[in-house]
PDB file of N, CA and C in Angstrom:
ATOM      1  N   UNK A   1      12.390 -45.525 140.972  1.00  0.00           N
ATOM      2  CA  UNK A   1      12.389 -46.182 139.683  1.00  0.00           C
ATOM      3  C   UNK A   1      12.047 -47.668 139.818  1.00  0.00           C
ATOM      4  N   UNK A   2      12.577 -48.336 140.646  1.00  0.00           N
ATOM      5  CA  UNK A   2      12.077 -49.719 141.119  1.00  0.00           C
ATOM      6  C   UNK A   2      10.487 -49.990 141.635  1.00  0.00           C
ATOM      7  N   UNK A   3      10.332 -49.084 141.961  1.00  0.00           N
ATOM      8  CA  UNK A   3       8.670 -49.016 142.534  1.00  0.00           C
ATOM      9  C   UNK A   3       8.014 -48.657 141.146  1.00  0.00           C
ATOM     10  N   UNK A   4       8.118 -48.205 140.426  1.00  0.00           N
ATOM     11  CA  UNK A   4       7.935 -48.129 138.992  1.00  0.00           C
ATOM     12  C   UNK A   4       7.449 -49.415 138.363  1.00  0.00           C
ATOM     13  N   UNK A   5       8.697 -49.618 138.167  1.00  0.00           N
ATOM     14  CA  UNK A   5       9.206 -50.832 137.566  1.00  0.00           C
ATOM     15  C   UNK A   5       8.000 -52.444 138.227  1.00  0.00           C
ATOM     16  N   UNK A   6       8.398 -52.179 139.413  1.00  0.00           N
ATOM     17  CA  UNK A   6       7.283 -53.662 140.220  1.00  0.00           C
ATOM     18  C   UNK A   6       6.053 -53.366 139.942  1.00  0.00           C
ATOM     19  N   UNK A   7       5.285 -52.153 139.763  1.00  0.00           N
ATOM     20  CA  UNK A   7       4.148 -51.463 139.346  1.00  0.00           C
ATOM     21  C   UNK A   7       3.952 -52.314 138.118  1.00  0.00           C
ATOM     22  N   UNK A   8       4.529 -51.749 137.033  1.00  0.00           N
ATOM     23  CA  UNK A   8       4.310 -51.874 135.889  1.00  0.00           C
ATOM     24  C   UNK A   8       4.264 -53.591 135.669  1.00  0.00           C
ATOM     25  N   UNK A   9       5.602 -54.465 135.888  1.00  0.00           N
ATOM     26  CA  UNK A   9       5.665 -55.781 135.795  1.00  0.00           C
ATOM     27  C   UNK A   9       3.756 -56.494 136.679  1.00  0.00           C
ATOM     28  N   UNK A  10       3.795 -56.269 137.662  1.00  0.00           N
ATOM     29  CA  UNK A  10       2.563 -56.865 138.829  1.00  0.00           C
ATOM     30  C   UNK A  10       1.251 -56.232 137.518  1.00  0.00           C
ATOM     31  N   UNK A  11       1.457 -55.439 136.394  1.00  0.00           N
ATOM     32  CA  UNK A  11       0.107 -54.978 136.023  1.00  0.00           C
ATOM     33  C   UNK A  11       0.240 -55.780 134.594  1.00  0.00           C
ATOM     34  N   UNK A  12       1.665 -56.255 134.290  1.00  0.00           N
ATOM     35  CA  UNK A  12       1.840 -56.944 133.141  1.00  0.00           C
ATOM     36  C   UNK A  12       1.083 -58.255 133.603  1.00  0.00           C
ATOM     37  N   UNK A  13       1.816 -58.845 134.939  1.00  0.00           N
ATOM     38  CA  UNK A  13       0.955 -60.455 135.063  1.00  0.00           C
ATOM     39  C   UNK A  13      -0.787 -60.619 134.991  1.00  0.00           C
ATOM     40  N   UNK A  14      -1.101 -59.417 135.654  1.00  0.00           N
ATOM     41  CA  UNK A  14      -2.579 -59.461 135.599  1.00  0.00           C
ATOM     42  C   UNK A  14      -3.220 -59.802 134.616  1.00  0.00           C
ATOM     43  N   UNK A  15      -3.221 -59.268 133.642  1.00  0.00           N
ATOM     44  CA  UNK A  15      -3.539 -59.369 132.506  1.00  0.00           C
ATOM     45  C   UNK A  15      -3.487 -61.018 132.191  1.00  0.00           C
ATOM     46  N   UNK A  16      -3.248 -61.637 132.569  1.00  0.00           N
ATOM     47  CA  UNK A  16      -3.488 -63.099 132.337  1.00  0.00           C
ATOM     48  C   UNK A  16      -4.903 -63.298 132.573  1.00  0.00           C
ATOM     49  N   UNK A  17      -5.452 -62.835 133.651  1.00  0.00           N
ATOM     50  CA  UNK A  17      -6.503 -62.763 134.202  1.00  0.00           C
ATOM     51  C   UNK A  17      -7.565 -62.148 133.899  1.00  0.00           C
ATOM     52  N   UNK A  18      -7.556 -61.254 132.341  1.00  0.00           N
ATOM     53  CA  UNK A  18      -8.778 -61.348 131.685  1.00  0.00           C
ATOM     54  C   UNK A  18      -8.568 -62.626 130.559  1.00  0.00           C
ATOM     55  N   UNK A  19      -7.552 -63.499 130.512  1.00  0.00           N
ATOM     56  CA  UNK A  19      -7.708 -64.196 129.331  1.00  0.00           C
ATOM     57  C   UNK A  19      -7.850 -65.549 130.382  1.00  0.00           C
ATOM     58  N   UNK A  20      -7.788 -65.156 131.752  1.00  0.00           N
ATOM     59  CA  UNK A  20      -8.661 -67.064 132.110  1.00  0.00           C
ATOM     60  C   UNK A  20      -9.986 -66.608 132.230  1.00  0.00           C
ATOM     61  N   UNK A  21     -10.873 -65.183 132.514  1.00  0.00           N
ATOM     62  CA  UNK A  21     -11.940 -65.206 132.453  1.00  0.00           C
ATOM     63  C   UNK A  21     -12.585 -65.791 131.231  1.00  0.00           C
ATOM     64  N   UNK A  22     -11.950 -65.217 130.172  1.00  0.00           N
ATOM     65  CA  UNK A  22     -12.384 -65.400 128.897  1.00  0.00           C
ATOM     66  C   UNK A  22     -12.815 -67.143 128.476  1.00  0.00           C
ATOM     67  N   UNK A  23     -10.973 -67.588 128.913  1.00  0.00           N
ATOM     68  CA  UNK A  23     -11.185 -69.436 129.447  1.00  0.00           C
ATOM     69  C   UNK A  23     -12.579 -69.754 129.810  1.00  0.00           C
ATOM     70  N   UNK A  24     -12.688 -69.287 131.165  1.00  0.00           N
ATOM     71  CA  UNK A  24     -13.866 -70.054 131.453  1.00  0.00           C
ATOM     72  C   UNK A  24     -14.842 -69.918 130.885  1.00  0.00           C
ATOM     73  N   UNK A  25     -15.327 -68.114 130.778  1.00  0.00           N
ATOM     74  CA  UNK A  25     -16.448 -68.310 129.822  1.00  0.00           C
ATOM     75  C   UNK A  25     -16.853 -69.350 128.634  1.00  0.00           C
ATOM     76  N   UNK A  26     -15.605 -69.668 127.918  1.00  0.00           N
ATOM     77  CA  UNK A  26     -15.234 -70.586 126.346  1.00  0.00           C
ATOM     78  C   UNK A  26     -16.301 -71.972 127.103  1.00  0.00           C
ATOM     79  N   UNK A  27     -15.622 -72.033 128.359  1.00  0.00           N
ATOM     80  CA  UNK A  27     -15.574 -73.418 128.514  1.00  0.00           C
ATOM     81  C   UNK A  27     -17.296 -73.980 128.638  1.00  0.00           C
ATOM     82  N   UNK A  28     -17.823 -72.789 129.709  1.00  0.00           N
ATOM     83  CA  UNK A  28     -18.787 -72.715 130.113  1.00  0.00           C
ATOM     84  C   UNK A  28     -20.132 -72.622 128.564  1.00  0.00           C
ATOM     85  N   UNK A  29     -19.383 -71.807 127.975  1.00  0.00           N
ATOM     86  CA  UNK A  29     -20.523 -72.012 126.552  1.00  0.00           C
ATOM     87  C   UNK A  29     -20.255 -72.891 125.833  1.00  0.00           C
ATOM     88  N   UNK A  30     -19.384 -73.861 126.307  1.00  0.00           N
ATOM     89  CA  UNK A  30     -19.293 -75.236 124.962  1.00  0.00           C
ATOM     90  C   UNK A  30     -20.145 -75.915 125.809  1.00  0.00           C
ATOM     91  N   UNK A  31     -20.247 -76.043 127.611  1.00  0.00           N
ATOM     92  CA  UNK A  31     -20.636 -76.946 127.862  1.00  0.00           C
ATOM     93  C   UNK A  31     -22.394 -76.575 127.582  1.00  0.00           C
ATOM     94  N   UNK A  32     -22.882 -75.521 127.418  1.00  0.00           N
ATOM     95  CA  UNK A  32     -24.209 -74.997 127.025  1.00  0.00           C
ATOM     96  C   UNK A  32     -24.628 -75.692 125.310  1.00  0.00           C
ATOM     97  N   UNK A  33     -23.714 -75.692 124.206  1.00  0.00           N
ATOM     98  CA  UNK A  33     -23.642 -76.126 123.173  1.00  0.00           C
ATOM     99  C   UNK A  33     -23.600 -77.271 123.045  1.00  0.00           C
ATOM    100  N   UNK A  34     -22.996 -78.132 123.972  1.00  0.00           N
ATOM    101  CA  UNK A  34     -22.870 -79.712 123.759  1.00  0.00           C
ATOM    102  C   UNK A  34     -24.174 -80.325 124.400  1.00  0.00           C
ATOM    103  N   UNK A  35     -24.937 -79.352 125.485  1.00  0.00           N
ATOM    104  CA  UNK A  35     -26.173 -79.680 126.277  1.00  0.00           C
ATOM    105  C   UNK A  35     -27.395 -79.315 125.219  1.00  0.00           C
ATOM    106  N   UNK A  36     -27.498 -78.749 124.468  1.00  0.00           N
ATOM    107  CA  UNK A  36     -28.287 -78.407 123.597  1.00  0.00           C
ATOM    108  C   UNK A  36     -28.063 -79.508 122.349  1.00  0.00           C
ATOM    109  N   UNK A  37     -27.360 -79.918 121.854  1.00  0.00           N
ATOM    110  CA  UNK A  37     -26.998 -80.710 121.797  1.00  0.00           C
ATOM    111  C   UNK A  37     -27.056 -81.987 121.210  1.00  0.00           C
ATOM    112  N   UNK A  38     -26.779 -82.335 122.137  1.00  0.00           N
ATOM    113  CA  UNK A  38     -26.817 -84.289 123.457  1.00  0.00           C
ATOM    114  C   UNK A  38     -27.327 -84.000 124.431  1.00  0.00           C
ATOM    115  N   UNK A  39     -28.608 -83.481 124.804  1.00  0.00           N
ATOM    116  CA  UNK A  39     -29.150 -83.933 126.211  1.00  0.00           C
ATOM    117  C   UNK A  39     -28.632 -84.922 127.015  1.00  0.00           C
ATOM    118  N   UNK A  40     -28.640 -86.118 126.866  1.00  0.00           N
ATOM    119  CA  UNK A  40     -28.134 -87.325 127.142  1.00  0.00           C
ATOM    120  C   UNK A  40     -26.640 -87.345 127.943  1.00  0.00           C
ATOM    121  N   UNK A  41     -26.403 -86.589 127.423  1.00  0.00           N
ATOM    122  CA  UNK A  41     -24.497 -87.053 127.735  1.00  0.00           C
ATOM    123  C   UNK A  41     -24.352 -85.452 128.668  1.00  0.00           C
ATOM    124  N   UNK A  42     -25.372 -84.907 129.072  1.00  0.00           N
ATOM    125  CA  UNK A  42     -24.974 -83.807 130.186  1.00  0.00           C
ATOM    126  C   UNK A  42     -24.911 -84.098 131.345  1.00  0.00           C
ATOM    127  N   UNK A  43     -24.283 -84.986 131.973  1.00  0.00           N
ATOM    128  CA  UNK A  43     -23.836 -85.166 133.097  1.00  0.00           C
ATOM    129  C   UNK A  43     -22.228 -85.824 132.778  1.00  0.00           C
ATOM    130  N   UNK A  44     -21.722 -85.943 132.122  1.00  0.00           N
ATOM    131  CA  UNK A  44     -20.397 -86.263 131.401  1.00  0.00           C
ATOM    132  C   UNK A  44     -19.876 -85.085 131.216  1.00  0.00           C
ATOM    133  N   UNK A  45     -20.747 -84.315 129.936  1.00  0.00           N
ATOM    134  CA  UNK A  45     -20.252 -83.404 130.209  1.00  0.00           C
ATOM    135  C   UNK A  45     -19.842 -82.273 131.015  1.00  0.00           C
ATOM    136  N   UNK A  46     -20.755 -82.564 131.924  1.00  0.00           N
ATOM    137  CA  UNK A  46     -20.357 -81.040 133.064  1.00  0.00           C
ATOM    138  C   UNK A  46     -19.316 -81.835 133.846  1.00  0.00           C
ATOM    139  N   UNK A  47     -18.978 -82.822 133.833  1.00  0.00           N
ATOM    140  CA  UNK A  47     -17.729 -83.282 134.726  1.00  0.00           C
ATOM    141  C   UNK A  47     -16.837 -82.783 133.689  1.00  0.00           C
ATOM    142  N   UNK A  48     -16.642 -82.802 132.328  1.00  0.00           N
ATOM    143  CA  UNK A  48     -15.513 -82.412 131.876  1.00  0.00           C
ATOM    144  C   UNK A  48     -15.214 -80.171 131.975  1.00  0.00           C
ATOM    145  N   UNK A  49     -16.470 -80.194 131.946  1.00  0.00           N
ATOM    146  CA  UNK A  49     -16.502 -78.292 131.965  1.00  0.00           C
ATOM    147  C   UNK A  49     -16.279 -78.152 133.302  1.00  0.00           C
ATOM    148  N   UNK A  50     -16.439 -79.039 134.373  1.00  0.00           N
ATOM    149  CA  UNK A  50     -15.748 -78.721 135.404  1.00  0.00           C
ATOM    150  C   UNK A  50     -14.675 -78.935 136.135  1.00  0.00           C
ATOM    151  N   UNK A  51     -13.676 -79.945 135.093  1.00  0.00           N
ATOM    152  CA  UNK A  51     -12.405 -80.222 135.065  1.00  0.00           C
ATOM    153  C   UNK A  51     -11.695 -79.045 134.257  1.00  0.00           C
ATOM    154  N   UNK A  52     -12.226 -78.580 132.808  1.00  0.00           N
ATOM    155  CA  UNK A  52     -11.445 -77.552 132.472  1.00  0.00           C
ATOM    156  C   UNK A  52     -11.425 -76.035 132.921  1.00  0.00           C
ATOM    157  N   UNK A  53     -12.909 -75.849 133.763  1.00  0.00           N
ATOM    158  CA  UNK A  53     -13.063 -73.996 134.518  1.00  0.00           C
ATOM    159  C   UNK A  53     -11.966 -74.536 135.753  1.00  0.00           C
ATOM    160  N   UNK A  54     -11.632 -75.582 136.673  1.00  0.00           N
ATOM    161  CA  UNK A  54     -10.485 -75.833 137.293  1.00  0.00           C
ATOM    162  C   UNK A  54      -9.048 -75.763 137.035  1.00  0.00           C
ATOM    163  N   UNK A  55      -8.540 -76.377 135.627  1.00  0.00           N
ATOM    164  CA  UNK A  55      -7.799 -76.136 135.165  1.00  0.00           C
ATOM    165  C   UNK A  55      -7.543 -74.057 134.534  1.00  0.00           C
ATOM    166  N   UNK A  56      -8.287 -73.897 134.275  1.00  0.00           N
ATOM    167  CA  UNK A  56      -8.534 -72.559 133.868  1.00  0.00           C
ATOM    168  C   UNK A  56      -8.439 -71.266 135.253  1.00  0.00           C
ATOM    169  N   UNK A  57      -9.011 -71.719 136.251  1.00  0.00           N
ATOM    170  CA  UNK A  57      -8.705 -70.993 137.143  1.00  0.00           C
ATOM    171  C   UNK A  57      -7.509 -71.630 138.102  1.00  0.00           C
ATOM    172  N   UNK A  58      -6.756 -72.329 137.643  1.00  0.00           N
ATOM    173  CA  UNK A  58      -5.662 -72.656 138.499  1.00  0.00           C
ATOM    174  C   UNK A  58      -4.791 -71.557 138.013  1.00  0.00           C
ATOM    175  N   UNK A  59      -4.484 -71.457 136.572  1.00  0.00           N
ATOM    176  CA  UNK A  59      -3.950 -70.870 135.810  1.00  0.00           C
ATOM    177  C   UNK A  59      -4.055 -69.396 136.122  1.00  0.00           C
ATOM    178  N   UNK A  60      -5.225 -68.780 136.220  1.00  0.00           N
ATOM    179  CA  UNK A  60      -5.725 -67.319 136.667  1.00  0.00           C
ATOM    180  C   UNK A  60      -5.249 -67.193 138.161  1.00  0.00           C
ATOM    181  N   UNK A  61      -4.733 -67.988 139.281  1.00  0.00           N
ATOM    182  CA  UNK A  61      -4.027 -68.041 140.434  1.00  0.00           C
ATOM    183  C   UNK A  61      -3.003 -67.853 140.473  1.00  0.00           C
ATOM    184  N   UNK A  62      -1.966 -68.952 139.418  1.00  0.00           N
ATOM    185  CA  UNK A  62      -1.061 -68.766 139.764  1.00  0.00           C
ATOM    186  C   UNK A  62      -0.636 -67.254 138.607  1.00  0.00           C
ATOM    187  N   UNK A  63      -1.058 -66.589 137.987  1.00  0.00           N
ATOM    188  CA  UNK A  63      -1.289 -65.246 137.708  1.00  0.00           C
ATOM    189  C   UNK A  63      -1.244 -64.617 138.773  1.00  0.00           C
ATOM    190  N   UNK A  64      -1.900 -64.749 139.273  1.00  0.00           N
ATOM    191  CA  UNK A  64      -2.448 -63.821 140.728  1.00  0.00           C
ATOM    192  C   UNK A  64      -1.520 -63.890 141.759  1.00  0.00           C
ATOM    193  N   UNK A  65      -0.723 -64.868 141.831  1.00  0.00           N
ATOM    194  CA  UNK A  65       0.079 -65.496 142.915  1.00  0.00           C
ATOM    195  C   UNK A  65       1.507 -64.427 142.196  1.00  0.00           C
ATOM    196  N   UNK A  66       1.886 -64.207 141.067  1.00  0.00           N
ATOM    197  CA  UNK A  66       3.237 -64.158 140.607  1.00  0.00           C
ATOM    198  C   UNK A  66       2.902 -62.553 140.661  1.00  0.00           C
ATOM    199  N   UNK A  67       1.828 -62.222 140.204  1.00  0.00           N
ATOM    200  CA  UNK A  67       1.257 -60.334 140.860  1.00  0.00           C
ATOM    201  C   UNK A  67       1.510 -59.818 141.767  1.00  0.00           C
ATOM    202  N   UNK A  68       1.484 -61.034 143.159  1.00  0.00           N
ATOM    203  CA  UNK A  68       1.385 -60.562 144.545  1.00  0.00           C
ATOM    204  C   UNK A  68       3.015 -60.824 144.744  1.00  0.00           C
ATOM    205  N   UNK A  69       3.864 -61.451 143.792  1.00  0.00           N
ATOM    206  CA  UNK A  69       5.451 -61.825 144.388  1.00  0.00           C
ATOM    207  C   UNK A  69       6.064 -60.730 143.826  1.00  0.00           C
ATOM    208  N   UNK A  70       5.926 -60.294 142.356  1.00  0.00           N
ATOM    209  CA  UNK A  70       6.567 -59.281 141.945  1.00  0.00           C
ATOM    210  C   UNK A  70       6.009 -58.025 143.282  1.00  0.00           C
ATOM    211  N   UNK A  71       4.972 -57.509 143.033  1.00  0.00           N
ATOM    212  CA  UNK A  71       4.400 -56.727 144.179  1.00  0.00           C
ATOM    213  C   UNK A  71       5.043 -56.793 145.789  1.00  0.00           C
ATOM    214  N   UNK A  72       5.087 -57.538 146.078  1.00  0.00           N
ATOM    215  CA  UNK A  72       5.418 -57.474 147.947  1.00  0.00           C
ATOM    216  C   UNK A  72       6.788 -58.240 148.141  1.00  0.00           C
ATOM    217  N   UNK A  73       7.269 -58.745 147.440  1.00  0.00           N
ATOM    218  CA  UNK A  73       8.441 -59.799 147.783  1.00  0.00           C
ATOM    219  C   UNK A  73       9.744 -59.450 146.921  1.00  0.00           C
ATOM    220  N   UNK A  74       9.835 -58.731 145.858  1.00  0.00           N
ATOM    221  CA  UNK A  74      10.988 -58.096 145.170  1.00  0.00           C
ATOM    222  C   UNK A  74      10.964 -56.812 145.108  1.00  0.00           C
TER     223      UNK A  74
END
């Protein structure tokens, strides 16, 4: 029943992890929209789309990280 149970929880966290894909995608098509645009200001902007797909996949880690604790460590 416990092996169950860690199953089910480790498949609940995952699921974070189609909504940072989703993140990045967002992020990645604003920075396509703001380049179309402002030509001009696309090198600004990709420093900021590549501050938030960072922030976005930190987030999809530590997902991934709390998958692998429920899973192997409780």
């Amino acid at each position: 029943m416990l092996e169950g149970a860690k199953s089910i929880g480790a498949g609940a966290a995952t699921i974070a992890l189609a909504g940072a894909a989703v993140g990045i995608g967002n992020v990645f098509s604003s920075l396509i929209h703001s380049v179309a645009r402002n030509p001009s200001l696309a090198k600004q902007s990709f420093g900021y789309a590549i501050l938030g797909f960072a922030l976005t996949e930190a987030i999809a880690l530590f997902a991934l990280m709390m998958a692998f604790l429920i899973s192997f460590v409780f």
